[in-house]
C-alpha atoms as a PDB file:
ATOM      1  CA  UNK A   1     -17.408   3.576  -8.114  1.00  0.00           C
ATOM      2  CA  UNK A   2     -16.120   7.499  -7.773  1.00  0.00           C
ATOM      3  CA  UNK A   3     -13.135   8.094  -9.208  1.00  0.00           C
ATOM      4  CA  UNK A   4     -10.742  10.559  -7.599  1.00  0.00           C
ATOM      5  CA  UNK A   5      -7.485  11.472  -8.144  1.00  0.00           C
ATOM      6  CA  UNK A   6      -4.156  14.211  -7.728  1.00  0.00           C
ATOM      7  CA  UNK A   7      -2.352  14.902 -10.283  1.00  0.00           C
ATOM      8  CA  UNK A   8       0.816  16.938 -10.141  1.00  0.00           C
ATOM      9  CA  UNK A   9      -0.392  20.839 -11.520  1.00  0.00           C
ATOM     10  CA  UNK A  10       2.914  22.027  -9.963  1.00  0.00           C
ATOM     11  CA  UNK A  11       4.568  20.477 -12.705  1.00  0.00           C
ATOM     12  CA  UNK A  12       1.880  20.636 -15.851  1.00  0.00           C
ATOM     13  CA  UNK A  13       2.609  24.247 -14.796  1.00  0.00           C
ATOM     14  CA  UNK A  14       6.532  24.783 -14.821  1.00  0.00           C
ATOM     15  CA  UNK A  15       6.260  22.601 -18.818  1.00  0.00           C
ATOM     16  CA  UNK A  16       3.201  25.252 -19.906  1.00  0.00           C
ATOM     17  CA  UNK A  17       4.879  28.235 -18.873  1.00  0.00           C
ATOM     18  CA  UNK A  18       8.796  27.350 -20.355  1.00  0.00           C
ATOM     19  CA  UNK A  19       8.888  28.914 -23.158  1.00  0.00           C
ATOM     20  CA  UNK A  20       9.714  27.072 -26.288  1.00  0.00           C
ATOM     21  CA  UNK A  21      13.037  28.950 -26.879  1.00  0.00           C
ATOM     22  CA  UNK A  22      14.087  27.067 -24.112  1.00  0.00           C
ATOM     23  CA  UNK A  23      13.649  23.887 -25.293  1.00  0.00           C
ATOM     24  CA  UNK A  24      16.760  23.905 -27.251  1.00  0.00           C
ATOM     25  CA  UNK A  25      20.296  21.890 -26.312  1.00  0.00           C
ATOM     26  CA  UNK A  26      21.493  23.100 -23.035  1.00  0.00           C
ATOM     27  CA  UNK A  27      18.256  23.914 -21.621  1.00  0.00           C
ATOM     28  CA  UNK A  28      16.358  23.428 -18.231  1.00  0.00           C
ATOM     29  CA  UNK A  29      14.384  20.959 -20.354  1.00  0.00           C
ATOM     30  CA  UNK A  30      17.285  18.815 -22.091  1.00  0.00           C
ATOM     31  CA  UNK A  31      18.889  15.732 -20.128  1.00  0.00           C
ATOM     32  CA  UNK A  32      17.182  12.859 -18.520  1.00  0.00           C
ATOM     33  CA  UNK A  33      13.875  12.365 -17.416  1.00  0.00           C
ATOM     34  CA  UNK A  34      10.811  10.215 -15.814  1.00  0.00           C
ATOM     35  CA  UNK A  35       7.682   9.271 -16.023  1.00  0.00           C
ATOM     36  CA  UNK A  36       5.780   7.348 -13.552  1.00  0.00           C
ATOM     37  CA  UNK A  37       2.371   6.346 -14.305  1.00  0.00           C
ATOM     38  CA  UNK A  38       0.024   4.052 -11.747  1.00  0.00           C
ATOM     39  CA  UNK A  39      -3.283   3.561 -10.112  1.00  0.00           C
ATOM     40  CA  UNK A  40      -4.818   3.818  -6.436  1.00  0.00           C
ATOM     41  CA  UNK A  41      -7.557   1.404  -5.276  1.00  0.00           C
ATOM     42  CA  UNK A  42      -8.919   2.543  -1.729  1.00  0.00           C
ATOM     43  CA  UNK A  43     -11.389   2.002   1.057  1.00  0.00           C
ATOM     44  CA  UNK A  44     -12.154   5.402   2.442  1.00  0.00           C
ATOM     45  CA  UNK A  45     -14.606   7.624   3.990  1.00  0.00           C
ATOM     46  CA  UNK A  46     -16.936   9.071   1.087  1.00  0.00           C
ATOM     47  CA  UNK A  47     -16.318  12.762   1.792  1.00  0.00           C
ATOM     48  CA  UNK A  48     -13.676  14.215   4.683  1.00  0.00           C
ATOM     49  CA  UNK A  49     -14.835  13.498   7.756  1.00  0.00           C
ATOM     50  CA  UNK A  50     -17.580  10.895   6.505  1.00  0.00           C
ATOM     51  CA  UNK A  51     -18.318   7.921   8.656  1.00  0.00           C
ATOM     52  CA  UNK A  52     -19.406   5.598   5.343  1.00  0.00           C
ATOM     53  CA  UNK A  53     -16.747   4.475   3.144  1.00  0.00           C
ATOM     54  CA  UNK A  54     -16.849   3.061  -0.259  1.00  0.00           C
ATOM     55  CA  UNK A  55     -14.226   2.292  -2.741  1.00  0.00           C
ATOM     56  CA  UNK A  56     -12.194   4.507  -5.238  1.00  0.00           C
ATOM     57  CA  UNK A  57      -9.593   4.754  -7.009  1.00  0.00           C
ATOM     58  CA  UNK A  58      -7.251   7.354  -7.833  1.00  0.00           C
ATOM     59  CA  UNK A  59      -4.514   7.693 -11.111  1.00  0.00           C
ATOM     60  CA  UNK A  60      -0.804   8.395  -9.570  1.00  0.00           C
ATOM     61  CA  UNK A  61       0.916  10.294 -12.031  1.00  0.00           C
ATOM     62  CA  UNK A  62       4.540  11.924 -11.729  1.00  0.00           C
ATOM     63  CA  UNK A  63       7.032  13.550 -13.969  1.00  0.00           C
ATOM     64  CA  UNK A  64      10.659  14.811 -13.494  1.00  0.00           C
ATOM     65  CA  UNK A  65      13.812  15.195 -14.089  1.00  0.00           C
ATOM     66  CA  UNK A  66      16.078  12.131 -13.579  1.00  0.00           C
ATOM     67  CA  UNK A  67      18.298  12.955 -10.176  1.00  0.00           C
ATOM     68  CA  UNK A  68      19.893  11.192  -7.006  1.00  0.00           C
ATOM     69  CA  UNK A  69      17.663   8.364  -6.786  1.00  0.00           C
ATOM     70  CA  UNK A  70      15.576   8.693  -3.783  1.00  0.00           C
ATOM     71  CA  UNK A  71      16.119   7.190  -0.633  1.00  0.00           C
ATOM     72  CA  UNK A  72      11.886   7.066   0.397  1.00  0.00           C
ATOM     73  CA  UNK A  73       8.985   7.806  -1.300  1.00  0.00           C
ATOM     74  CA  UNK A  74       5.625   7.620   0.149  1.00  0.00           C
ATOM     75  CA  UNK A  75       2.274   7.584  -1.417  1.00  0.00           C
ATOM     76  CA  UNK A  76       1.325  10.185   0.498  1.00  0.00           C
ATOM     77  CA  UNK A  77       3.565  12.525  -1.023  1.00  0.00           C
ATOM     78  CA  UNK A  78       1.948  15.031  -3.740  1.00  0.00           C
ATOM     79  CA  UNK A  79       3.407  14.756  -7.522  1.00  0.00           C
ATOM     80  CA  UNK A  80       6.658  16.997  -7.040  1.00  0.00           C
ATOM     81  CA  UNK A  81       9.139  18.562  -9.245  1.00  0.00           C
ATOM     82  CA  UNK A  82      12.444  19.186  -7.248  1.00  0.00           C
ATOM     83  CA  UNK A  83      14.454  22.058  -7.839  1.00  0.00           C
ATOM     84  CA  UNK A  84      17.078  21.064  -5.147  1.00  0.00           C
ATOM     85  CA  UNK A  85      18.213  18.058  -4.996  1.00  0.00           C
ATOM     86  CA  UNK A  86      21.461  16.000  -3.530  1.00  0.00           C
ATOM     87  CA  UNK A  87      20.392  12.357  -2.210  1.00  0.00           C
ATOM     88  CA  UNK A  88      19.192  13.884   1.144  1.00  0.00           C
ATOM     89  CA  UNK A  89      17.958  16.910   0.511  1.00  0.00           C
ATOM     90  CA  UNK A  90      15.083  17.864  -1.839  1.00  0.00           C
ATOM     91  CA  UNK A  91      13.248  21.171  -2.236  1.00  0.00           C
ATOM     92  CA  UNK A  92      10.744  21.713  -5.140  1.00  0.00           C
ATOM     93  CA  UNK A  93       7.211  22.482  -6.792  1.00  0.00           C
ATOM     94  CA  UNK A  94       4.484  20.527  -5.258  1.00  0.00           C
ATOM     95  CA  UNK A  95       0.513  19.863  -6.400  1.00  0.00           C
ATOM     96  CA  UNK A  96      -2.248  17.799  -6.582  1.00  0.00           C
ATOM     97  CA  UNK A  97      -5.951  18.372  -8.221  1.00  0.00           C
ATOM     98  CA  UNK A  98      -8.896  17.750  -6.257  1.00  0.00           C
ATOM     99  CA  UNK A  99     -12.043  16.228  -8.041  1.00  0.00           C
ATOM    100  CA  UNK A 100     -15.583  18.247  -6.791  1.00  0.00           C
ATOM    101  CA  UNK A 101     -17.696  17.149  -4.003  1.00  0.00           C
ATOM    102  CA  UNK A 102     -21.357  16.771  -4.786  1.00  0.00           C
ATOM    103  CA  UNK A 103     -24.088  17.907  -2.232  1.00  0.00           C
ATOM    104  CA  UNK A 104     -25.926  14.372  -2.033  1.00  0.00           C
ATOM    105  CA  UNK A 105     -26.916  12.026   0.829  1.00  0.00           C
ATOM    106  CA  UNK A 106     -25.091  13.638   4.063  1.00  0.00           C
ATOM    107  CA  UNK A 107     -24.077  16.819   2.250  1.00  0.00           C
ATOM    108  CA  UNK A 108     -27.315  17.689   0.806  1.00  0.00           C
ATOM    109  CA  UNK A 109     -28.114  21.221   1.139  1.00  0.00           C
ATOM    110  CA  UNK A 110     -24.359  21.972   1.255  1.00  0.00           C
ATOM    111  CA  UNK A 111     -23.062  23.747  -1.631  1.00  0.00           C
ATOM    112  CA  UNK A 112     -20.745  21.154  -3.388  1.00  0.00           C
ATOM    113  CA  UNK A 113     -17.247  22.036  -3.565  1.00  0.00           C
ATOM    114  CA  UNK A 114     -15.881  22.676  -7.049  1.00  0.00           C
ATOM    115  CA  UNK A 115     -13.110  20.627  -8.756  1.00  0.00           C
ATOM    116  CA  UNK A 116      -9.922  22.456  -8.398  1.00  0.00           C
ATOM    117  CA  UNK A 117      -5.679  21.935  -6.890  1.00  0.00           C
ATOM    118  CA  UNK A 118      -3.435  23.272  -4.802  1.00  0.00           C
ATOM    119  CA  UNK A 119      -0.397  24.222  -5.788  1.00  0.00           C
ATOM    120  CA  UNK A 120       2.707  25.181  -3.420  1.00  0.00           C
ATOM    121  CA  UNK A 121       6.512  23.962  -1.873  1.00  0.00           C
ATOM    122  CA  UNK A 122       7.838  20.739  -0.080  1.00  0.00           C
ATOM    123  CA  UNK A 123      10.938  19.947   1.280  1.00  0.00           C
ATOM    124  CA  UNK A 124      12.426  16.940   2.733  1.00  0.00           C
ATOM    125  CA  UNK A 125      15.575  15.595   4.494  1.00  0.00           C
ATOM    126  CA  UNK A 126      16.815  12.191   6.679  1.00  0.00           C
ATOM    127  CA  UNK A 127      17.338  13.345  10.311  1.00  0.00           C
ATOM    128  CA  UNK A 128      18.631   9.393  10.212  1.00  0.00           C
ATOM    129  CA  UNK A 129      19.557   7.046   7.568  1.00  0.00           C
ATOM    130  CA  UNK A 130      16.097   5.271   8.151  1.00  0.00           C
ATOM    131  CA  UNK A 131      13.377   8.392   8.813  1.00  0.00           C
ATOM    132  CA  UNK A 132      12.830  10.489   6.243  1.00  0.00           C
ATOM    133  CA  UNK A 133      10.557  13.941   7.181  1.00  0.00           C
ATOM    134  CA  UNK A 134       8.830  16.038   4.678  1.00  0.00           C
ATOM    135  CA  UNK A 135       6.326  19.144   4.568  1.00  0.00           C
ATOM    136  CA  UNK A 136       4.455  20.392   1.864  1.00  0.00           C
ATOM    137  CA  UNK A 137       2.887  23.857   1.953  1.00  0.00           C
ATOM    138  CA  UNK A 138       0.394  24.213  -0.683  1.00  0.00           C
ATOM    139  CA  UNK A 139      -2.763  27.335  -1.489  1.00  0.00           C
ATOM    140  CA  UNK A 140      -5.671  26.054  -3.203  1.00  0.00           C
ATOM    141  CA  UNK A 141      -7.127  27.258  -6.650  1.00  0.00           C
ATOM    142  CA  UNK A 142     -11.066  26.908  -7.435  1.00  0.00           C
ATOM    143  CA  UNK A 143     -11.906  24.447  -5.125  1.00  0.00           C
ATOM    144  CA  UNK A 144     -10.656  26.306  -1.890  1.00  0.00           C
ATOM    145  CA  UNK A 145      -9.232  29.283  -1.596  1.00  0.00           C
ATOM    146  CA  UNK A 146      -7.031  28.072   1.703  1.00  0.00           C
ATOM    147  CA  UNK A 147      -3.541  27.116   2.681  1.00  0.00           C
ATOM    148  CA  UNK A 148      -2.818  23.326   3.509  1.00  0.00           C
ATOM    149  CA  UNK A 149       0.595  21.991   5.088  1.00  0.00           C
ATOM    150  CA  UNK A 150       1.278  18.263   5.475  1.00  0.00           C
ATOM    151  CA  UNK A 151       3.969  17.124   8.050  1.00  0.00           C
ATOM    152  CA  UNK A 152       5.242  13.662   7.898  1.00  0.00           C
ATOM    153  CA  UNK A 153       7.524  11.416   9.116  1.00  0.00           C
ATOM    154  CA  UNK A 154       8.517   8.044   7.951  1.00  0.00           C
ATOM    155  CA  UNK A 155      10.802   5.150   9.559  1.00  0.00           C
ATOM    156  CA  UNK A 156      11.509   2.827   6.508  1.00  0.00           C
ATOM    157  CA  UNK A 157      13.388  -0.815   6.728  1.00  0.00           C
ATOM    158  CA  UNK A 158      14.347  -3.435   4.186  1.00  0.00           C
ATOM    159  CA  UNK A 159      13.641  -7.009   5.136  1.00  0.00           C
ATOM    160  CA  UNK A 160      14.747  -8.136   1.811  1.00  0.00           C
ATOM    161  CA  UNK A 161      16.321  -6.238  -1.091  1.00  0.00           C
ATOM    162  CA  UNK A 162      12.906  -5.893  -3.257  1.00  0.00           C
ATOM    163  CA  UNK A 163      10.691  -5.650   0.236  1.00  0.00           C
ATOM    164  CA  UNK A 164      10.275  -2.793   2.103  1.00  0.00           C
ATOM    165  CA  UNK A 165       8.286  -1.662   5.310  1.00  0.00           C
ATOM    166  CA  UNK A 166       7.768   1.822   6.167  1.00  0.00           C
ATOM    167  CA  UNK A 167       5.403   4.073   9.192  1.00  0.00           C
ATOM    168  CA  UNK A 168       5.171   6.950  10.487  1.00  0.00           C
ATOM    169  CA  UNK A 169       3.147  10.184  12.110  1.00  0.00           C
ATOM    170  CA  UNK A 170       1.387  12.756  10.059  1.00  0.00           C
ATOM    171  CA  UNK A 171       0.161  16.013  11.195  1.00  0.00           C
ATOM    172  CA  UNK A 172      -1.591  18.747   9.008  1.00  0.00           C
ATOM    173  CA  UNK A 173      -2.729  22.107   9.160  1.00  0.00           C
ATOM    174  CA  UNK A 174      -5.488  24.690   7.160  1.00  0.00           C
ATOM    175  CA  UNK A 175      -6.509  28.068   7.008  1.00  0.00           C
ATOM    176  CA  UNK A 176      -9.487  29.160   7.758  1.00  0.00           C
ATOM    177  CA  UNK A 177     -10.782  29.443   3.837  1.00  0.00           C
ATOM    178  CA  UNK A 178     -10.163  25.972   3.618  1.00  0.00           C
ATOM    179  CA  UNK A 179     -12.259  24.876   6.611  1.00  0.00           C
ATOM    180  CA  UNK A 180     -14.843  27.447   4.908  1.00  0.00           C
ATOM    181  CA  UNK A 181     -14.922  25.373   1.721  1.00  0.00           C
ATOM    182  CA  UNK A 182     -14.996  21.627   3.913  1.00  0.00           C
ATOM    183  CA  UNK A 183     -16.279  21.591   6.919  1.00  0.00           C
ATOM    184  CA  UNK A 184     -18.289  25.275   7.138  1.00  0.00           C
ATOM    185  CA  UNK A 185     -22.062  25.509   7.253  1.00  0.00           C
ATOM    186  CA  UNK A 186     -23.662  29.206   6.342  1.00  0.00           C
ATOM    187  CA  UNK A 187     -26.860  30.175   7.515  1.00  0.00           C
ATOM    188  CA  UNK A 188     -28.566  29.478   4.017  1.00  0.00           C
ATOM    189  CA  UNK A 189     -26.842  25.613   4.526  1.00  0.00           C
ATOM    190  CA  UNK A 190     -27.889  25.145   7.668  1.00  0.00           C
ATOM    191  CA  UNK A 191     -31.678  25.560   6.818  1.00  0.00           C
ATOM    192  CA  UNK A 192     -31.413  23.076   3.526  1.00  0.00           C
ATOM    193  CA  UNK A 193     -29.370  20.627   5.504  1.00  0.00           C
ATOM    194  CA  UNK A 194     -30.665  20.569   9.008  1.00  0.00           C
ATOM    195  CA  UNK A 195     -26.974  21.034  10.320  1.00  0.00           C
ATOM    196  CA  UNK A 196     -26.545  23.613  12.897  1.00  0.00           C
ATOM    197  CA  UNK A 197     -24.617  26.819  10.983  1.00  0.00           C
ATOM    198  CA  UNK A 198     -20.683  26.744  11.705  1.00  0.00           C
ATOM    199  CA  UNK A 199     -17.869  29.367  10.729  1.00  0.00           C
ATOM    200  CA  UNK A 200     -14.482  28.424  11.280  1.00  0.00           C
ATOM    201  CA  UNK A 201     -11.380  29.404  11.735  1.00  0.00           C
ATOM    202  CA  UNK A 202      -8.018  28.227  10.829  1.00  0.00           C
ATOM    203  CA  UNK A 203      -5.704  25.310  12.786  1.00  0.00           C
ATOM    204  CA  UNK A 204      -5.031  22.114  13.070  1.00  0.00           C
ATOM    205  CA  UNK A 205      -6.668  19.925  11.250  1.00  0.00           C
ATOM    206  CA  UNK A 206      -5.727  15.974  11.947  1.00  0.00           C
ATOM    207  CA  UNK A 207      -3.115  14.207  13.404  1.00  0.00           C
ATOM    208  CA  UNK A 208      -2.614  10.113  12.503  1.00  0.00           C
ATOM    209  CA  UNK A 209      -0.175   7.268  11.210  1.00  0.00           C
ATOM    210  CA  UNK A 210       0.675   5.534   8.576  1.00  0.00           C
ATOM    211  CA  UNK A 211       2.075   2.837   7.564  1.00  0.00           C
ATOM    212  CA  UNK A 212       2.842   0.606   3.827  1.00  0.00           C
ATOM    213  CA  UNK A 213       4.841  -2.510   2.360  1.00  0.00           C
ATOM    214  CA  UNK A 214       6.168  -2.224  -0.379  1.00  0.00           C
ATOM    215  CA  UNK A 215       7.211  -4.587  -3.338  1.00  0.00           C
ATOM    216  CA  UNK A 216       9.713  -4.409  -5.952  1.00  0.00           C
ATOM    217  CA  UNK A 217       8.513  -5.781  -8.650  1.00  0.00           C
ATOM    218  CA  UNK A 218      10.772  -5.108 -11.156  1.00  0.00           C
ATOM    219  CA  UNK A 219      13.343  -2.307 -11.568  1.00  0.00           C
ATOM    220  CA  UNK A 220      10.758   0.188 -12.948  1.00  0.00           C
ATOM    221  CA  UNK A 221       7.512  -1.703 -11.442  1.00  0.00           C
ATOM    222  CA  UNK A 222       6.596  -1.772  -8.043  1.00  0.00           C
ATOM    223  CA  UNK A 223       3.250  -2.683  -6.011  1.00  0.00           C
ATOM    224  CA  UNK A 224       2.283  -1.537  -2.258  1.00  0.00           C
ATOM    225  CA  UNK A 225      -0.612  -2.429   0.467  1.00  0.00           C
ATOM    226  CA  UNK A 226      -0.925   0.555   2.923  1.00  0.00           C
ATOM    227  CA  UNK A 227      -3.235   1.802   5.959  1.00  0.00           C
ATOM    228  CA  UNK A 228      -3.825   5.323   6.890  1.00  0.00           C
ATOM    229  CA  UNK A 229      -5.593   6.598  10.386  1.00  0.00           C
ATOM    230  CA  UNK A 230      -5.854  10.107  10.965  1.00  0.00           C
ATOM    231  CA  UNK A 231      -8.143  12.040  14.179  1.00  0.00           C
ATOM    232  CA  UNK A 232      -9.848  15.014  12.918  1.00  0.00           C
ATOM    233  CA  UNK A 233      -9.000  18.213  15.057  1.00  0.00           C
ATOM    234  CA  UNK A 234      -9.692  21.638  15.644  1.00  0.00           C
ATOM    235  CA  UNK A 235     -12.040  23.256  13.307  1.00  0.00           C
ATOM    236  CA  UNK A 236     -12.651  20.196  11.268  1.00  0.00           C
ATOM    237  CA  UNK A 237     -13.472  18.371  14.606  1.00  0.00           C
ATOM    238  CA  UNK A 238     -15.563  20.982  15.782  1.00  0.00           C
ATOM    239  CA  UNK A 239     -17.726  21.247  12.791  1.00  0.00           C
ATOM    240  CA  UNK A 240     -21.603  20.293  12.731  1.00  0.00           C
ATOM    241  CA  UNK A 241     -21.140  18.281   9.268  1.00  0.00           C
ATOM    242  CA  UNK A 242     -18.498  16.088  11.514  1.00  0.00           C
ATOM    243  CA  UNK A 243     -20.691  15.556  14.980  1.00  0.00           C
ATOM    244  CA  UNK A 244     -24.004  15.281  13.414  1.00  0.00           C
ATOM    245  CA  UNK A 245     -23.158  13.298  10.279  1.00  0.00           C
ATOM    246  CA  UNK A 246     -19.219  12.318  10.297  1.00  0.00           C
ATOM    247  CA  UNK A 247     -16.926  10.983  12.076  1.00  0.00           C
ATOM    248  CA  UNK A 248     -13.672  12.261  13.686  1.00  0.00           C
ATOM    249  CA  UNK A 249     -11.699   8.731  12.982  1.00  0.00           C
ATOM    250  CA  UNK A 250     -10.705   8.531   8.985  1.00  0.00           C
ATOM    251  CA  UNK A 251      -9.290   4.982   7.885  1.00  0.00           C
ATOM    252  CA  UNK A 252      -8.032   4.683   4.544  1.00  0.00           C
ATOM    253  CA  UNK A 253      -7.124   0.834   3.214  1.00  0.00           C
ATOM    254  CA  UNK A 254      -5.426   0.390  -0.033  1.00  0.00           C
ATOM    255  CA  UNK A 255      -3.107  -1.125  -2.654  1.00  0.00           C
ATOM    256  CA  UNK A 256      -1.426   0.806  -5.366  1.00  0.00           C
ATOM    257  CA  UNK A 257       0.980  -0.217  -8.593  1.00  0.00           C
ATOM    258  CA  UNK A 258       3.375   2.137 -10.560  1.00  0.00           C
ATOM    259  CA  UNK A 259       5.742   1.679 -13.587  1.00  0.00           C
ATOM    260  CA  UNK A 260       8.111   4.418 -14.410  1.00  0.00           C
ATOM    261  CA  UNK A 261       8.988   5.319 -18.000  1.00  0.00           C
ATOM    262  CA  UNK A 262      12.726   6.560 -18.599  1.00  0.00           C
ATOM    263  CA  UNK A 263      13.350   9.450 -21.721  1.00  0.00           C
ATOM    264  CA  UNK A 264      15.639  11.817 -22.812  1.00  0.00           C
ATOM    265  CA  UNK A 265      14.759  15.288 -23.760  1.00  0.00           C
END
């Protein structure tokens, strides 16, 4: 089993670099705060834009400040750290890491991709009491050296008052550094793999749905099945790694747990 994960750097960040004078009474870092530890375990392609999938698991992690409880979260969503933040409007810190690709089996003679994050912005909002939209814009560090933005929507509805039912579109977007690092194929790659050499640009990258229930456990506990489908596009569509050894339809089949701790700082 590979184990894979995203763990909030946006925030690990913002608690390294606050300096320890701050910590005193009356600082950023006094009042209330979460914790919210879980785990991920998936059915997915083996690498982006694979067409074999295997299972894996990944750790969800997220700490904050306590604030207006939120109306939606998805698991889509990277760990955040909102700096705005009123019930229907959140702004904040945003980031995930990303484990390293190994050039085995269809990626041999690639050269892997190290482990790395991307750090960056969301911001979300209800256009209606029952859709929620969010974007994330994030730039990479070690792994890629790209941008990334994630647009999503999500219609949510509560059959019962610990069930919920959610779906939506997702869209996302990549420079052309980050199609480098994924989906690229230099001359030097194309003669160890057999692929035919690709260089490309920047675009669009998939567009798909989602959709999740989700359980209530308990007040702090809750569980969730989910799907994901998303169509490659653009450069990642276009690449050799994709038509000669991938495919352009990724499914993604999973069930995930959580349990928030509540402190005080």
């Amino acid at each position: 089993m590979r184990i894979v994960g995203k763990i909030p750097l946006a925030v690990a960040l913002g608690l390294v670099t606050a300096p320890a004078a701050q910590a005193g009474e009356g600082s950023w870092i006094s009042g209330d705060w979460y914790l919210t530890l879980g785990a991920t375990g998936l059915v997915a392609p083996n690498f982006e834009g694979g067409k074999k999938y295997m299972f894996s698991a990944q750790p969800i992690i997220s700490l904050g400040k306590v604030g207006p409880e939120a109306r939606f979260t998805s698991r889509n969503d990277n760990i955040s750290l909102a700096l705005i933040d009123d019930g229907s409007v959140r702004a904040g810190l945003t980031g995930k890491f990303i484990f390293s690709r190994d050039s085995k089996d269809e990626l041999k003679g690639l050269d892997p991709v190290r482990w790395g994050g991307e750090v960056g912005g969301f911001f979300e909002f209800y256009p209606l009491d029952w859709v929620r939209a969010r974007a994330e814009l994030r730039h990479g560090i070690r792994a890629h050296n790209g941008f990334v933005a994630d647009i999503a929507a999500d219609a949510f509805y509560d059959i019962t008052p610990t069930v919920r039912i959610s779906g939506g579109p997702r869209v996302s977007f990549a420079s052309s550094n980050y199609f480098d690092a994924y989906y690229g194929v230099n001359a030097k790659e194309a003669v160890a793999s057999g692929l035919s050499e690709y260089h490309p640009g920047g675009g669009l990258r998939s567009t798909g749905l989602g959709g999740a229930i989700t359980w209530k456990v308990t007040e702090p506990m809750t569980a969730s099945v989910f799907t994901e489908y998303s169509r490659l596009m653009g450069p990642a569509a276009d690449s050799s790694l994709v038509k000669e050894r991938g495919d352009r339809n990724q499914w993604t089949f999973g069930v995930s747990t959580t349990y928030r701790f509540n402190f005080t700082m």
